[in-house]
C-alpha atoms as a PDB file:
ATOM      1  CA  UNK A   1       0.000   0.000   0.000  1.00  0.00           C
ATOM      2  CA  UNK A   2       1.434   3.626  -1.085  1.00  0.00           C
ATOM      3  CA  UNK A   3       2.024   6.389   1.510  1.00  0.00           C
ATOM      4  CA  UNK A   4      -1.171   8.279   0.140  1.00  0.00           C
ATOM      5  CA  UNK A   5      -3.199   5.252   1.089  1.00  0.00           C
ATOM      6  CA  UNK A   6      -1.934   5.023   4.291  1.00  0.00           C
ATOM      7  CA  UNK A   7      -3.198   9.157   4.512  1.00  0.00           C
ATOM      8  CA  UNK A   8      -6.641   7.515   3.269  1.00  0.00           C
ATOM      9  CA  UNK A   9      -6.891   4.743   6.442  1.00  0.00           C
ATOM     10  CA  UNK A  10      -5.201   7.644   8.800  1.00  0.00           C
ATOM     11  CA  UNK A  11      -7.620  10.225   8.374  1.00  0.00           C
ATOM     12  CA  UNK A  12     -10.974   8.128   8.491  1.00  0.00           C
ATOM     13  CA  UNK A  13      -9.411   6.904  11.972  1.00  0.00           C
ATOM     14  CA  UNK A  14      -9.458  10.378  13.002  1.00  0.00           C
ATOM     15  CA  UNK A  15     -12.824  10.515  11.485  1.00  0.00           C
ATOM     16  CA  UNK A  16     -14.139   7.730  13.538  1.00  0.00           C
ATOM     17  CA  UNK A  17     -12.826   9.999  16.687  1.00  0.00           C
ATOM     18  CA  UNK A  18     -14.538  13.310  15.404  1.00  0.00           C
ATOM     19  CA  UNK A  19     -17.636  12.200  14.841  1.00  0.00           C
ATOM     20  CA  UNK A  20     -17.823  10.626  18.401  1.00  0.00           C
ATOM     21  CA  UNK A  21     -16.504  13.722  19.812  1.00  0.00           C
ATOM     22  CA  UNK A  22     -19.212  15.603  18.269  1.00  0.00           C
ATOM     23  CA  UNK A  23     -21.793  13.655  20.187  1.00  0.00           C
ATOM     24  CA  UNK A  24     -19.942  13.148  23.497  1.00  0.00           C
ATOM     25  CA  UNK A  25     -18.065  16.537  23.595  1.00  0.00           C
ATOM     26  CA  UNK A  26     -18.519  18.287  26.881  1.00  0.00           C
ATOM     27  CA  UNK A  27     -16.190  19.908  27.814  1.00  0.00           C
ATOM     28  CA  UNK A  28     -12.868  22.053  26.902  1.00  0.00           C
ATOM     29  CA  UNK A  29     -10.620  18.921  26.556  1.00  0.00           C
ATOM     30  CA  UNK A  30     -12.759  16.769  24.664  1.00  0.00           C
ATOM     31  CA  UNK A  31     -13.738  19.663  21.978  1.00  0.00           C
ATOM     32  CA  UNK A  32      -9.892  20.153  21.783  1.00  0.00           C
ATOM     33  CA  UNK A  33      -9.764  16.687  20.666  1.00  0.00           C
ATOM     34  CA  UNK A  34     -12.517  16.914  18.856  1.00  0.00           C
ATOM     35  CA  UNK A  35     -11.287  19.903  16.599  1.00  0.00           C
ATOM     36  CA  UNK A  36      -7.546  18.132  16.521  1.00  0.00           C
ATOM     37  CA  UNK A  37      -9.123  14.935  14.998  1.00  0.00           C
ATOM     38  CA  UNK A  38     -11.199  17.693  12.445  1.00  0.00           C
ATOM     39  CA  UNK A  39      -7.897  19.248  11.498  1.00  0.00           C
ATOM     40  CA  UNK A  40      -5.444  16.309  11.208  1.00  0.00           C
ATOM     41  CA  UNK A  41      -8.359  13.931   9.121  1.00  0.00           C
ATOM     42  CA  UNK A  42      -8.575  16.937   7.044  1.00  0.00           C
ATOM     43  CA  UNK A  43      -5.739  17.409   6.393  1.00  0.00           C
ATOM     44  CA  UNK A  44      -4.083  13.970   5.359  1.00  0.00           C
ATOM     45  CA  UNK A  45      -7.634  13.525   3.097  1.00  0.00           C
ATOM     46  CA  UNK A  46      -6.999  16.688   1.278  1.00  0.00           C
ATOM     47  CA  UNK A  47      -3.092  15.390   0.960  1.00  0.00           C
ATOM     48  CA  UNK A  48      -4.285  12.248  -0.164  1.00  0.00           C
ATOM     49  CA  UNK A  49      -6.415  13.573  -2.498  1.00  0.00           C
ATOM     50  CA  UNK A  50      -3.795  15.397  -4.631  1.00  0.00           C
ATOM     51  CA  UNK A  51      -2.079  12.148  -5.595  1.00  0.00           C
ATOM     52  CA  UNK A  52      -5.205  10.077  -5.650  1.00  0.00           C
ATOM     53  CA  UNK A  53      -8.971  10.543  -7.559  1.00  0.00           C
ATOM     54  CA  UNK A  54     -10.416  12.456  -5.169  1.00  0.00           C
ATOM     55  CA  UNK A  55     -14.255  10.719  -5.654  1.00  0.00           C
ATOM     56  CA  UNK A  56     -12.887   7.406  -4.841  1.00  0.00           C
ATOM     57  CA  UNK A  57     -10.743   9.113  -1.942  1.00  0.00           C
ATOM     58  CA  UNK A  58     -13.343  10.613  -0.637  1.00  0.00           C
ATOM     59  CA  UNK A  59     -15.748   7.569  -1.051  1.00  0.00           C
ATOM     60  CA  UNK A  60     -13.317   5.309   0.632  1.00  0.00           C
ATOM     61  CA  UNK A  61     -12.363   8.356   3.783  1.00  0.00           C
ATOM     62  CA  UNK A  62     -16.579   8.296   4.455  1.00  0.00           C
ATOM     63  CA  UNK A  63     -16.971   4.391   4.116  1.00  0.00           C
ATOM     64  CA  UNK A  64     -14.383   3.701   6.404  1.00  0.00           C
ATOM     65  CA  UNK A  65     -15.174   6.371   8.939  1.00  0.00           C
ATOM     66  CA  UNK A  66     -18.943   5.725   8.803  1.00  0.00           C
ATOM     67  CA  UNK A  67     -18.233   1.950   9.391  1.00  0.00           C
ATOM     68  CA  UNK A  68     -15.331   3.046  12.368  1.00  0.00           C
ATOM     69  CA  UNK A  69     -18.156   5.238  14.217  1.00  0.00           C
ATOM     70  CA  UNK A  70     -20.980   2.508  14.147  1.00  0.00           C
ATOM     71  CA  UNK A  71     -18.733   0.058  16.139  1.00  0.00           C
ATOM     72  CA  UNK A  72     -17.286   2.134  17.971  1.00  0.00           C
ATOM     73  CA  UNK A  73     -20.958   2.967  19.043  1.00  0.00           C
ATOM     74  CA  UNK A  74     -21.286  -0.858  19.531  1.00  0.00           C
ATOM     75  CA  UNK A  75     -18.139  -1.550  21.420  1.00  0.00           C
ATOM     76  CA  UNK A  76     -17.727   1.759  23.546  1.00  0.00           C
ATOM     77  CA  UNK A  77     -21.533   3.268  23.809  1.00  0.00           C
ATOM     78  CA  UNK A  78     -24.256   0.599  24.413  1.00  0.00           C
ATOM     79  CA  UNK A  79     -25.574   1.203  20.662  1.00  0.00           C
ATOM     80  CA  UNK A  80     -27.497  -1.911  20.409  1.00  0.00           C
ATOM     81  CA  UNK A  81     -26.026  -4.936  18.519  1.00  0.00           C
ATOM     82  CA  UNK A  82     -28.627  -5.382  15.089  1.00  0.00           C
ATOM     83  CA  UNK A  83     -27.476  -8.231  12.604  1.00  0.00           C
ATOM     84  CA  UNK A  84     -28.614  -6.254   9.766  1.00  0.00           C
ATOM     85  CA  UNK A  85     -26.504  -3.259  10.732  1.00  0.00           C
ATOM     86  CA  UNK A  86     -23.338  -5.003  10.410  1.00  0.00           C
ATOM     87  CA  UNK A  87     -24.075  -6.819   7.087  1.00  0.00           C
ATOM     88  CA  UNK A  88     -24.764  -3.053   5.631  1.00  0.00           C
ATOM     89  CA  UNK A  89     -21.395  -2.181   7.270  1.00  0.00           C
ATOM     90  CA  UNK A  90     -19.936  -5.490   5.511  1.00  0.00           C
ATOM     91  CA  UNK A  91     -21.663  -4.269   2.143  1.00  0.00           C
ATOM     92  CA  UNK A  92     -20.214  -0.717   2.597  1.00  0.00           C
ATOM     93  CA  UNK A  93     -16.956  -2.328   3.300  1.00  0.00           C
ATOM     94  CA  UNK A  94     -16.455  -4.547   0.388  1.00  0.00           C
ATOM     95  CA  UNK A  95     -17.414  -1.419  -1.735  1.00  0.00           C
ATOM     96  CA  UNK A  96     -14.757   0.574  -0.158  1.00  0.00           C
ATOM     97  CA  UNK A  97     -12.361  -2.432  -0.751  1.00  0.00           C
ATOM     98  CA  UNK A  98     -13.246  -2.600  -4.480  1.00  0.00           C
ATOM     99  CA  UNK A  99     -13.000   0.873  -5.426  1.00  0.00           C
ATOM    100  CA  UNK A 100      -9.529   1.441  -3.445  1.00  0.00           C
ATOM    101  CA  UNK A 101      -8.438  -2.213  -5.591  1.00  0.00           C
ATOM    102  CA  UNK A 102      -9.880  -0.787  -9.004  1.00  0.00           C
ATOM    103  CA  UNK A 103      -8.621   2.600  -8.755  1.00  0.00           C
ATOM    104  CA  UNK A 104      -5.211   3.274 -10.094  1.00  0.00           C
ATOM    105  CA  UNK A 105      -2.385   5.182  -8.317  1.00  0.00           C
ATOM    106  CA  UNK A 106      -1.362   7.540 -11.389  1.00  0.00           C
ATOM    107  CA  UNK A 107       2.052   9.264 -10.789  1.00  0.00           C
ATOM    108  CA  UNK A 108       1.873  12.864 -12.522  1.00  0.00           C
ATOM    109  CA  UNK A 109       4.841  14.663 -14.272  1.00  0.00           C
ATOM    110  CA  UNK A 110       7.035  15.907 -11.477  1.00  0.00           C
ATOM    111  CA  UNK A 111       5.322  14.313  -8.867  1.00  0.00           C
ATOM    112  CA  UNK A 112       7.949  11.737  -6.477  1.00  0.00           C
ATOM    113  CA  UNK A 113       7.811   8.333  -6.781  1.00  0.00           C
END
């Protein structure tokens, strides 16, 4: 997996921490963290995105984040356990998988390898 990938993954982890903190924020900490998880996912998407098509970058940042934050609701905040829940989540995976596998990493003119 390339380095702008790795941004990809990264920054919907971060994701997966916003979004909680937006719900569960209450106080001056936990909004810091909140607004460092907005800046750095931000960030290493928008870095990402130079490199890589920036619909399936985007596609895969919001797949992976969306799936991240519903089981991290599961795991960490009582958000009730439904079988058809996680086989969406599965189906949103796999299309996440197949667009990062079908998508090619095109290296423009003057750009690093």
């Amino acid at each position: 997996m390339n380095a702008n990938w790795m941004k990809v993954f990264i920054a919907a982890f971060f994701e997966v921490f916003w979004v909680i903190g937006l719900k569960h924020a209450n106080d001056f900490w936990t909004w810091t963290g909140t607004v460092i998880s907005i800046i750095i996912s931000f960030y290493l998407m928008i870095m990402a995105g130079r490199k890589l098509p920036v619909g399936t970058v985007y596609a895969v940042f919001v797949g992976l984040g969306t799936a991240g934050t519903i089981f991290s609701e599961i795991l960490f905040f009582e958000e009730p356990f439904k079988i058809g829940k996680i086989l969406l989540i599965l189906f949103l995976l796999a299309g996440v998988i197949g667009l990062k596998l079908v998508t090619k990493d095109e290296v423009q003119e003057g750009d690093e390898v």
